[in-house]
N, C-alpha and C. Protein backbone atom coordinates (compact mmCIF):
# COMPACT_ATOMS: atom_id res chain seq x y z
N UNK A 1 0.84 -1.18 0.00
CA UNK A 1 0.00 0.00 0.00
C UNK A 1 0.88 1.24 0.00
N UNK A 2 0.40 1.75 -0.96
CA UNK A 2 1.45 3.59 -1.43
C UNK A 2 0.15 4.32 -0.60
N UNK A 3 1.12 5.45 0.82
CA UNK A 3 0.47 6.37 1.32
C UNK A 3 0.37 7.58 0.33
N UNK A 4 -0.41 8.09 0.24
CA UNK A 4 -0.15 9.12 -0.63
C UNK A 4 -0.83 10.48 0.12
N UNK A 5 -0.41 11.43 0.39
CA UNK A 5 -0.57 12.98 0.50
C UNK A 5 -1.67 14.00 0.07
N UNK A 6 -2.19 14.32 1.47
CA UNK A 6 -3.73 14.91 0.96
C UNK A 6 -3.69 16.15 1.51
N UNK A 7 -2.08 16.42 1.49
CA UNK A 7 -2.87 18.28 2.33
C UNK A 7 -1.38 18.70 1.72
N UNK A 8 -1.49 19.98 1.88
CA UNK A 8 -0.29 20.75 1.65
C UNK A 8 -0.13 21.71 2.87
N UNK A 9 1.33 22.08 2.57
CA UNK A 9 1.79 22.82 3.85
C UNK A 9 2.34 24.21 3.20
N UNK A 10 1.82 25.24 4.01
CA UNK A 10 1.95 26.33 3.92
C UNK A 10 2.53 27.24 4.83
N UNK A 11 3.05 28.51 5.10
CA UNK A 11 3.08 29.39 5.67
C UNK A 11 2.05 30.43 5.49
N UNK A 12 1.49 30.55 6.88
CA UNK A 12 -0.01 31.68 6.72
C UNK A 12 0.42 32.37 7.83
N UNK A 13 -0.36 33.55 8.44
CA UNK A 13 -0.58 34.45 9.01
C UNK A 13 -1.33 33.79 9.74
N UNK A 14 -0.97 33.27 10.92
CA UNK A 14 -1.69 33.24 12.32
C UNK A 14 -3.28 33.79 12.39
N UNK A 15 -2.90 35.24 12.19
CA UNK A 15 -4.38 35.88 12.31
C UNK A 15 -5.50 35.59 11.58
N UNK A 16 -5.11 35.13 10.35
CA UNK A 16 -5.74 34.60 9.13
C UNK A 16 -6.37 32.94 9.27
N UNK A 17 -6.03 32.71 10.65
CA UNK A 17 -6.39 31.15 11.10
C UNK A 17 -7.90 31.12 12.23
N UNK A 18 -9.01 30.33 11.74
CA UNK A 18 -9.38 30.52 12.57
C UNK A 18 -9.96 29.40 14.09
N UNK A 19 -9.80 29.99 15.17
CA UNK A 19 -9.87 29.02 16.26
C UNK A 19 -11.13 28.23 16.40
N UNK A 20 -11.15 27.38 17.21
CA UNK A 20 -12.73 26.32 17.12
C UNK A 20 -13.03 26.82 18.22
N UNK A 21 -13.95 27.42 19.03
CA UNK A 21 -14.32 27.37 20.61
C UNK A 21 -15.26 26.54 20.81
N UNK A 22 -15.54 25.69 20.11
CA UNK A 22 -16.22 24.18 20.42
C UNK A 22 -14.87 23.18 21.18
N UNK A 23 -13.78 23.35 20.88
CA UNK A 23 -12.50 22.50 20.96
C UNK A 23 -12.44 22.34 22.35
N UNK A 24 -13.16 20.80 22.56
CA UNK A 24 -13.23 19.50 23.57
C UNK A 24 -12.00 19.45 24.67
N UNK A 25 -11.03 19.64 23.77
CA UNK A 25 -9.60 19.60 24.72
C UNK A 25 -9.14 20.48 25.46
N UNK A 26 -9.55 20.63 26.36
CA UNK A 26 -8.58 21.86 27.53
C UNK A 26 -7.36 21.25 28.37
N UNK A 27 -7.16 22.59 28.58
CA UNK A 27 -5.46 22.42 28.93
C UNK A 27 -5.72 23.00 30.56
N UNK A 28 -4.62 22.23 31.59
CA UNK A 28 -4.70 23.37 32.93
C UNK A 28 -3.36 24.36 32.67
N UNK A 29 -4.20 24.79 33.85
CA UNK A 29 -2.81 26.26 33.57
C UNK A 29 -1.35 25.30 33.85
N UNK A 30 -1.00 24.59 34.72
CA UNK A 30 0.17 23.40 33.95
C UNK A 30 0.32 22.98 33.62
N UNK A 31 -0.46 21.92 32.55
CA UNK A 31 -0.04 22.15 30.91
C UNK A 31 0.22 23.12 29.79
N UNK A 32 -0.75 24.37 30.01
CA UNK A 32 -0.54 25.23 29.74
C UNK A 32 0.61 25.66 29.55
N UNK A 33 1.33 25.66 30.93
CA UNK A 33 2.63 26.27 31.19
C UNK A 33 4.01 25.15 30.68
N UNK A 34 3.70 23.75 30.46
CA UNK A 34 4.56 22.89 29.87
C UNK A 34 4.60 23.10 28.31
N UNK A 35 3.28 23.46 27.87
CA UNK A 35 3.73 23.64 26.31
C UNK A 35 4.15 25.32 25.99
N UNK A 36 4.55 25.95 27.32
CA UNK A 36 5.64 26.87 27.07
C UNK A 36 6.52 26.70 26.89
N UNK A 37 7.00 25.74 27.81
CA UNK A 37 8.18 25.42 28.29
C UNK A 37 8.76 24.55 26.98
N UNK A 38 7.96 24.05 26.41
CA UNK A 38 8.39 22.49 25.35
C UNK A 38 8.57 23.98 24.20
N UNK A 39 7.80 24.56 23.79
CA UNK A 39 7.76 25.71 22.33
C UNK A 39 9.12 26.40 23.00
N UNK A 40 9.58 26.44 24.06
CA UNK A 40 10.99 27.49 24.36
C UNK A 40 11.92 26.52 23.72
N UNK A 41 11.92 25.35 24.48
CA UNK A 41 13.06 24.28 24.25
C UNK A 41 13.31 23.39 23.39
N UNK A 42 12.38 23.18 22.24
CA UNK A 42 12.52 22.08 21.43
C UNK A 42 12.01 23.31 19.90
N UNK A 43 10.75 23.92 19.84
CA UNK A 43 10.48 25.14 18.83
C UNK A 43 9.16 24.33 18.54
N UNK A 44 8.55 24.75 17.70
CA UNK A 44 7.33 25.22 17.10
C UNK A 44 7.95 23.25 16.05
N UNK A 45 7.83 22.13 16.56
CA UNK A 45 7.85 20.69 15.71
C UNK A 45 6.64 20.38 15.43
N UNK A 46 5.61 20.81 15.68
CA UNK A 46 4.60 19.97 15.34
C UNK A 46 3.38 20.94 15.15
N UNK A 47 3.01 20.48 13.30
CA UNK A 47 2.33 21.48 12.83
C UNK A 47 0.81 21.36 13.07
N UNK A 48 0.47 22.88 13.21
CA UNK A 48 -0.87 22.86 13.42
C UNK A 48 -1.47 22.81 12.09
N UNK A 49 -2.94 21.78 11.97
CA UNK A 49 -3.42 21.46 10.75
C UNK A 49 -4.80 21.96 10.82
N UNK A 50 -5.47 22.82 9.70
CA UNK A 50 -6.04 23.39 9.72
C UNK A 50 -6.88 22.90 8.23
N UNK A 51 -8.55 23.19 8.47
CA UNK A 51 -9.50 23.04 7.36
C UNK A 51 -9.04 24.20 5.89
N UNK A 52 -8.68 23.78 5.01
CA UNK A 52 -8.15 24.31 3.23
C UNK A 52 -9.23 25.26 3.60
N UNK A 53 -10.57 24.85 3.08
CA UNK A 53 -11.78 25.74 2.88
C UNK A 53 -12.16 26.70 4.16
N UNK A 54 -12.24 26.39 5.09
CA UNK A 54 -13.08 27.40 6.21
C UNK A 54 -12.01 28.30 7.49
N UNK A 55 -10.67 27.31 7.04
CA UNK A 55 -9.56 28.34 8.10
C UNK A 55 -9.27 27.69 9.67
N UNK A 56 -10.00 26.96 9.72
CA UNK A 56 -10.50 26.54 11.42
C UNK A 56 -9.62 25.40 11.65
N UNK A 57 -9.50 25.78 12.74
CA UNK A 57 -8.48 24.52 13.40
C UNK A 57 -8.61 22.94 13.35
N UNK A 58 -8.34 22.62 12.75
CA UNK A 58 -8.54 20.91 13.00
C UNK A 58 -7.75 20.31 14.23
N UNK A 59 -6.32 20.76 14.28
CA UNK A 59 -5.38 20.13 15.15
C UNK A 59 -4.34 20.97 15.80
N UNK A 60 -4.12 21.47 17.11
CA UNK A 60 -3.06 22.37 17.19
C UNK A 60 -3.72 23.95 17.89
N UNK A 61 -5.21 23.74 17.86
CA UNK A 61 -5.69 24.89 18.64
C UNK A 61 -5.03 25.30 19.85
N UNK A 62 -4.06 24.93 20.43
CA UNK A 62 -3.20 25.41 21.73
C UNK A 62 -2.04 25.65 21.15
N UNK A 63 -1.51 25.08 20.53
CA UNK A 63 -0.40 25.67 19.92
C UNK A 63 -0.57 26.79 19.21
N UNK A 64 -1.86 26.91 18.18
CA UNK A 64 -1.76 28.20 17.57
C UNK A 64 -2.07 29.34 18.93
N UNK A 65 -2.93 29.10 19.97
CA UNK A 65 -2.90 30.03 21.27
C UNK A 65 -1.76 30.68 21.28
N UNK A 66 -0.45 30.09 21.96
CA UNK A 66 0.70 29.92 22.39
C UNK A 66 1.44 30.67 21.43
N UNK A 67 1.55 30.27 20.23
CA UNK A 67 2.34 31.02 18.98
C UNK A 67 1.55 32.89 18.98
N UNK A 68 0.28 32.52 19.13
CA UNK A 68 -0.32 34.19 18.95
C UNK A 68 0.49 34.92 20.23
N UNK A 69 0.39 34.09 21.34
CA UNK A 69 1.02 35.05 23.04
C UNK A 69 2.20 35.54 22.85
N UNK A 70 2.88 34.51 21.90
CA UNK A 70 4.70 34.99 22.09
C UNK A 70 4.82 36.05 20.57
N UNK A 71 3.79 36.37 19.98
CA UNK A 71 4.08 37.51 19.27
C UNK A 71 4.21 37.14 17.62
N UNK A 72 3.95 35.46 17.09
CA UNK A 72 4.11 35.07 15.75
C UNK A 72 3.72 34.98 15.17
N UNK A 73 3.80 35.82 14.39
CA UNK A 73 3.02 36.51 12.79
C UNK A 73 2.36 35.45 11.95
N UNK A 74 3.33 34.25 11.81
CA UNK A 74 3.19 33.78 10.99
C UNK A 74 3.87 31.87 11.55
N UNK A 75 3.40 30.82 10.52
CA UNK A 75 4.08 29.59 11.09
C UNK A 75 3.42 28.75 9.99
N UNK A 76 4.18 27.92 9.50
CA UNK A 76 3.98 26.52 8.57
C UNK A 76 3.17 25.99 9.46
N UNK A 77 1.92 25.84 8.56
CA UNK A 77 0.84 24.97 9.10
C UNK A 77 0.16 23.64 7.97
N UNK A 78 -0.43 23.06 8.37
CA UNK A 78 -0.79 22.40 7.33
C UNK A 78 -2.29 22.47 6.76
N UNK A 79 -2.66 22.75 5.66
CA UNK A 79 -4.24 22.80 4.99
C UNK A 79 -4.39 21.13 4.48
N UNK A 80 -5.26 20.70 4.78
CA UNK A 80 -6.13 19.51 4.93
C UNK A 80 -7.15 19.77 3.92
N UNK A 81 -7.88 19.02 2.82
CA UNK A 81 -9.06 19.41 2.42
C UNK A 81 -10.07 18.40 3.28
N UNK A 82 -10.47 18.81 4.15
CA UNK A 82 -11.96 17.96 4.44
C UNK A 82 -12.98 18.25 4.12
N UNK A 83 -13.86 17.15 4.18
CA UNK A 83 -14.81 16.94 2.79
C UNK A 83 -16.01 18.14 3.61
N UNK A 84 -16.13 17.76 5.13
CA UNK A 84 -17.18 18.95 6.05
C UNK A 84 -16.61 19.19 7.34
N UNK A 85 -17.16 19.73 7.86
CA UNK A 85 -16.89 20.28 9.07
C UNK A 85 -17.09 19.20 9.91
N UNK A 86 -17.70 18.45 9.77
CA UNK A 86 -17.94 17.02 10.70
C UNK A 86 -16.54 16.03 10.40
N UNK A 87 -15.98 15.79 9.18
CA UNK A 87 -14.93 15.18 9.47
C UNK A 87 -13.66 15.55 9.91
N UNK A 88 -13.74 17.07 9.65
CA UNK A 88 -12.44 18.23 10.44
C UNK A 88 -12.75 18.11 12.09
N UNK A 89 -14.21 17.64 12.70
CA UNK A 89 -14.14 17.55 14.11
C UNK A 89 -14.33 15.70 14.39
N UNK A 90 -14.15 15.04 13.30
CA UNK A 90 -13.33 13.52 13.46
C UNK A 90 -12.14 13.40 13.66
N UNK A 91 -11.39 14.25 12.81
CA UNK A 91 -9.92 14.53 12.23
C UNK A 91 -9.35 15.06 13.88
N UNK A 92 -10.46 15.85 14.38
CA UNK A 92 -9.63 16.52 15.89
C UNK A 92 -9.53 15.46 16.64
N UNK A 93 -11.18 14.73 17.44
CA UNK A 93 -10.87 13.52 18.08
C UNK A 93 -9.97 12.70 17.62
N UNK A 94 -9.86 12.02 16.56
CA UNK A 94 -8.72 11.28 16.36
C UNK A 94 -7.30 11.65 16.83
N UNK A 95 -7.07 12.77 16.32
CA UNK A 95 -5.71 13.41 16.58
C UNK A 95 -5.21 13.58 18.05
N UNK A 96 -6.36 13.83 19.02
CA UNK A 96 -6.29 14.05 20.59
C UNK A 96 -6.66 12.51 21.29
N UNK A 97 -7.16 11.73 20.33
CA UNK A 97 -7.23 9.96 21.48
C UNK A 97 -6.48 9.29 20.87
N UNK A 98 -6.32 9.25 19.39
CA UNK A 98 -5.68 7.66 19.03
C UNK A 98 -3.79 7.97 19.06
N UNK A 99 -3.62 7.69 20.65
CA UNK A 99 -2.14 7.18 20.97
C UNK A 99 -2.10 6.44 21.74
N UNK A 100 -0.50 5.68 21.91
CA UNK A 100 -0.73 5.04 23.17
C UNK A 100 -0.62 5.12 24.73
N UNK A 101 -0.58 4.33 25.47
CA UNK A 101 -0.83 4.88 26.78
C UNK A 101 0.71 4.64 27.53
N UNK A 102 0.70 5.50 28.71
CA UNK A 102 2.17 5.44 29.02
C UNK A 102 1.97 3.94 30.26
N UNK A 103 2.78 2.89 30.57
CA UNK A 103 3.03 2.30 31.34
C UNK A 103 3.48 2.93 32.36
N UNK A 104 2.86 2.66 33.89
CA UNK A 104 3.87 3.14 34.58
C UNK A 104 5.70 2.68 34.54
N UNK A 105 5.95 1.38 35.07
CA UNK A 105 7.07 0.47 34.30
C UNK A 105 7.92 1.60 33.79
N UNK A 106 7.64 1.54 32.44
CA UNK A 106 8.48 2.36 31.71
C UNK A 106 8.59 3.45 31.73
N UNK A 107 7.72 4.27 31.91
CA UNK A 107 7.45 5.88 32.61
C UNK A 107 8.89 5.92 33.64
N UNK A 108 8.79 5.06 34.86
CA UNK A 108 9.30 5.10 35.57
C UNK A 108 11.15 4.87 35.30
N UNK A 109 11.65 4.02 34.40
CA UNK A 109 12.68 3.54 33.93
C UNK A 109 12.90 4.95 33.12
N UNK A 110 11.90 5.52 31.79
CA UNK A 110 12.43 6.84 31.52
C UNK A 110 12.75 7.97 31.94
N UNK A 111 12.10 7.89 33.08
CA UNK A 111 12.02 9.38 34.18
C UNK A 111 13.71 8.97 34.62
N UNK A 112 14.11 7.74 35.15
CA UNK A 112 15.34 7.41 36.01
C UNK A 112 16.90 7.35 34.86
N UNK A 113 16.34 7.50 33.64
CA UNK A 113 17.12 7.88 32.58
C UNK A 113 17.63 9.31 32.29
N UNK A 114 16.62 9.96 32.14
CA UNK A 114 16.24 11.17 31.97
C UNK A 114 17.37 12.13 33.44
N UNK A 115 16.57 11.48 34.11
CA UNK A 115 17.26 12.57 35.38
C UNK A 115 18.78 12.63 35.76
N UNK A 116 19.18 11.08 35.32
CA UNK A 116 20.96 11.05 34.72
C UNK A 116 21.14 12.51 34.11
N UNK A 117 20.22 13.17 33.50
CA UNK A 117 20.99 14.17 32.46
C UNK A 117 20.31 15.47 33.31
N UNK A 118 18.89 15.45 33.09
CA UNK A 118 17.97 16.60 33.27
C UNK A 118 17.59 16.84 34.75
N UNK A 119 17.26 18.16 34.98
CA UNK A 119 16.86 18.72 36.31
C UNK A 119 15.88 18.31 36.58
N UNK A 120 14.86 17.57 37.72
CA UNK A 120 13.78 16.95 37.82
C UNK A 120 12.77 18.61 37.60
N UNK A 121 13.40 19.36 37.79
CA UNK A 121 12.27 21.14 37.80
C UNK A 121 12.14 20.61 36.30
N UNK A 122 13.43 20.83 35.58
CA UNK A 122 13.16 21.29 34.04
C UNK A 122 12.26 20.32 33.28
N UNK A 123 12.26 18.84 33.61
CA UNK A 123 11.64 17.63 33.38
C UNK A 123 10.15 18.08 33.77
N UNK A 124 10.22 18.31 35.09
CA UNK A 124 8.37 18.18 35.48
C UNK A 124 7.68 19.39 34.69
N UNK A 125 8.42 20.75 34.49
CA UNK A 125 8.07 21.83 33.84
C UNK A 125 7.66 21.65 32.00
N UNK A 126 8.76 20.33 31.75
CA UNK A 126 8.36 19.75 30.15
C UNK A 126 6.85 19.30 29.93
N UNK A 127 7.18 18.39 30.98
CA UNK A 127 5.88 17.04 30.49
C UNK A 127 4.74 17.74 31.44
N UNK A 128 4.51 18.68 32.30
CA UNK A 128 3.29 19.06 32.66
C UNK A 128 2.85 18.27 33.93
N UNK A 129 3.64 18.06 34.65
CA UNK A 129 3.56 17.30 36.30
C UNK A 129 3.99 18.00 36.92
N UNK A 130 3.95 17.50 38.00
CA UNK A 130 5.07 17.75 39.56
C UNK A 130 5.86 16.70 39.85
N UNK A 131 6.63 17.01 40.42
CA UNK A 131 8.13 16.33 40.96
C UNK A 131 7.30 14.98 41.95
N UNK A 132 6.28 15.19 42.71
CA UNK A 132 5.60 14.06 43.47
C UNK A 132 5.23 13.59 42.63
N UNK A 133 4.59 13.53 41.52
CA UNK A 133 4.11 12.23 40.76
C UNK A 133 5.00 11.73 40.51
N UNK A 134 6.25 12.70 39.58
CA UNK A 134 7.44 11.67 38.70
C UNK A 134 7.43 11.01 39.94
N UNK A 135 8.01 11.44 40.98
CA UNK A 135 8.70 10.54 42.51
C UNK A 135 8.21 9.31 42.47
N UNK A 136 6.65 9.41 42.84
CA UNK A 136 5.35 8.35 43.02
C UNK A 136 5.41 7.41 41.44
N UNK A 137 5.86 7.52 40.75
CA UNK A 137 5.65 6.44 39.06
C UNK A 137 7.42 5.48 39.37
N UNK A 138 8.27 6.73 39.70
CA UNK A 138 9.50 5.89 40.35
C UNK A 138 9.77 4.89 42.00
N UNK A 139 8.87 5.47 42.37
CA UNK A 139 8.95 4.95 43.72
C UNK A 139 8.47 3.70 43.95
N UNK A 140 6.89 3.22 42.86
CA UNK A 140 5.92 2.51 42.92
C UNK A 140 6.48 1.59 41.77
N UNK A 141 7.52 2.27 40.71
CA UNK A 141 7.49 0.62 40.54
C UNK A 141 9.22 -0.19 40.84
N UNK A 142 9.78 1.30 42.04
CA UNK A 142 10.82 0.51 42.55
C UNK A 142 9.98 -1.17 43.44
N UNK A 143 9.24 -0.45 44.03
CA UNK A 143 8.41 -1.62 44.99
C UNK A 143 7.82 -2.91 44.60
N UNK A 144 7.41 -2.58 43.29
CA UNK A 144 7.00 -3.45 42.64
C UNK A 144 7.83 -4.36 42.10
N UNK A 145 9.26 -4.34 41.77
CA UNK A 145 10.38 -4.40 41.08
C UNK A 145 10.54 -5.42 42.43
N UNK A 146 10.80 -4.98 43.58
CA UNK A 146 11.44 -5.33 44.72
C UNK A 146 10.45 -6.35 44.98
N UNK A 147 9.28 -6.27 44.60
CA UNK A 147 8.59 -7.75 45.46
C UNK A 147 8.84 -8.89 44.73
N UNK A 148 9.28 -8.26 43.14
CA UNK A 148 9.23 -9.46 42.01
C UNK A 148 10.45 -10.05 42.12
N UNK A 149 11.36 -9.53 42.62
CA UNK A 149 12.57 -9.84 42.80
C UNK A 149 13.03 -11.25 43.69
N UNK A 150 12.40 -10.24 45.05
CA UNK A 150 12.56 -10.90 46.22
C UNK A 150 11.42 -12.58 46.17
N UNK A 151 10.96 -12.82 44.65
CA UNK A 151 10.02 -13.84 44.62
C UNK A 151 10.72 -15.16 44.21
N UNK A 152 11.79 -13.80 43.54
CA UNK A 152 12.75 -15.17 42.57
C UNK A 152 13.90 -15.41 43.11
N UNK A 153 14.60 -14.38 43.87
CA UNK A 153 15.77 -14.60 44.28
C UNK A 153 16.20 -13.25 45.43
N UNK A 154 17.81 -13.81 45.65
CA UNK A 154 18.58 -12.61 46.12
C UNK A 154 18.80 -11.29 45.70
N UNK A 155 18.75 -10.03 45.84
CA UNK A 155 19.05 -8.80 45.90
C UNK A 155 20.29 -8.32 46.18
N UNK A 156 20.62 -7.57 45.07
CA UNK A 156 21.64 -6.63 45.55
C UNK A 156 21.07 -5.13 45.13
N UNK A 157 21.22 -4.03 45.88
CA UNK A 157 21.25 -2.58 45.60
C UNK A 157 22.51 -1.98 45.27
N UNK A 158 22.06 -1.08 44.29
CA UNK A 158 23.15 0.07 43.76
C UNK A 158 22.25 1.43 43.68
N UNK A 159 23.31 2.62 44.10
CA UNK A 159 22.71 3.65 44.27
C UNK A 159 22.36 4.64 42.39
N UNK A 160 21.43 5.28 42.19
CA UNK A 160 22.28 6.37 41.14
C UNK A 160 21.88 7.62 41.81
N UNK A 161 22.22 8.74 41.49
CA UNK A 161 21.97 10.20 41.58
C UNK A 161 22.00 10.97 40.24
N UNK A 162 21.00 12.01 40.15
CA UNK A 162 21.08 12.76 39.11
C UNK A 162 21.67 13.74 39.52
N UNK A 163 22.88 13.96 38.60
CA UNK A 163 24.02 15.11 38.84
C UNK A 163 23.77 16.12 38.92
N UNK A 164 22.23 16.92 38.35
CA UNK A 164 21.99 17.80 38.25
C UNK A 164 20.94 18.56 39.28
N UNK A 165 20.10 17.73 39.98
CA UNK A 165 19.22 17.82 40.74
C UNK A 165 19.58 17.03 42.45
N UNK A 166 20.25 16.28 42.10
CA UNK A 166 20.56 15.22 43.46
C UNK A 166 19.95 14.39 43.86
N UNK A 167 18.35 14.01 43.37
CA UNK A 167 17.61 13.01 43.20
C UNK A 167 18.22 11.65 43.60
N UNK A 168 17.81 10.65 44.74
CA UNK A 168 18.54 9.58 44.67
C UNK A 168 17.56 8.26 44.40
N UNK A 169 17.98 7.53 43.96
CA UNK A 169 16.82 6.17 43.73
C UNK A 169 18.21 5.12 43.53
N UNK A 170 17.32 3.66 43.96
CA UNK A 170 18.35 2.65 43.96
C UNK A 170 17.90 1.82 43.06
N UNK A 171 18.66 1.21 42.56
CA UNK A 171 18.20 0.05 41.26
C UNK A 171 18.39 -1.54 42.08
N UNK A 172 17.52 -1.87 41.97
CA UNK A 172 17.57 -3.39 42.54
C UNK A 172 18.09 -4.74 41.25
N UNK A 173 18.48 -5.66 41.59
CA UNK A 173 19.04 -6.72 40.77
C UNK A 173 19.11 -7.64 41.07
N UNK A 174 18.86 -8.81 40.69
CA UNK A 174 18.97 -10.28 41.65
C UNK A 174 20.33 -10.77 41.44
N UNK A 175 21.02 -11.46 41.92
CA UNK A 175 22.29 -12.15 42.06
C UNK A 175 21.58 -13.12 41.09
């Protein structure tokens, strides 16, 4: 199967875009404040997609927010032709449910990766948490780790610290 390409991408004028205030998805003021933080540190990756014919947001209504606050005229967006306005508000649900879900498990193993490098502030300020949850996704499945362990065998602990924050957590291992 050949994917083939149904929208084109443009540079438009922000102002010239227009917003949905039907749009299902709200943000709290800390998320809010994480997709500041992500548009400071990473830039404007992911385009907002918008209806060819009527201007209106299909995908990216917070991002185009965010781009208007910090003063930008203008931004590559993408025009979509949808066939009505009912499949441009399919096109949104889809775009805001169909992903997958985070494991704690691995959540927890990436957070303990991550903090090797990154400040647990600058981390929780990315992804739109607090420092007690990351803690609580690391903490819960150290425990969990530790009962599975202690089911099969002997234990040994090793410490790590994140260099940047001082964060400490121990990694468990069976002999």
């Amino acid at each position: 199967m050949q994917l083939k390409r149904k929208y084109e991408r443009k540079v438009m004028r922000l102002s010239d875009i227009k917003e949905d205030s039907d749009n299902p998805n709200k943000m709290t003021k800390h998320q809010e404040e994480a997709l500041d933080n992500s548009l400071a540190r990473f830039g404007y990756v992911q385009d907002i997609v918008i209806d060819k014919s009527s201007l209106v947001v299909a995908d990216g209504g917070h991002r185009l927010k965010k781009l208007k606050e910090k003063g930008v005229q203008e931004a590559e967006v993408i025009l979509f032709p949808f066939k009505d306005d009912n499949e441009r508000r399919l096109f949104r649900q889809v775009a805001n449910k169909v992903h997958g879900e985070h494991t704690p498990e691995l959540d927890a193993l990436e957070f303990k990766k991550l903090l090797e490098h990154e400040d647990m502030e600058e981390l929780t300020n990315l992804i739109g948490t607090t420092e007690q949850e990351v803690l609580n996704i690391i903490n819960k499945s150290q425990e969990e780790e530790k009962e599975a362990v202690e089911q099969v065998g002997q234990v040994y602990k090793h410490k790590h610290k994140c260099p940047k924050c001082g964060f400490e957590y121990e990694k468990e291992d069976k002999k």
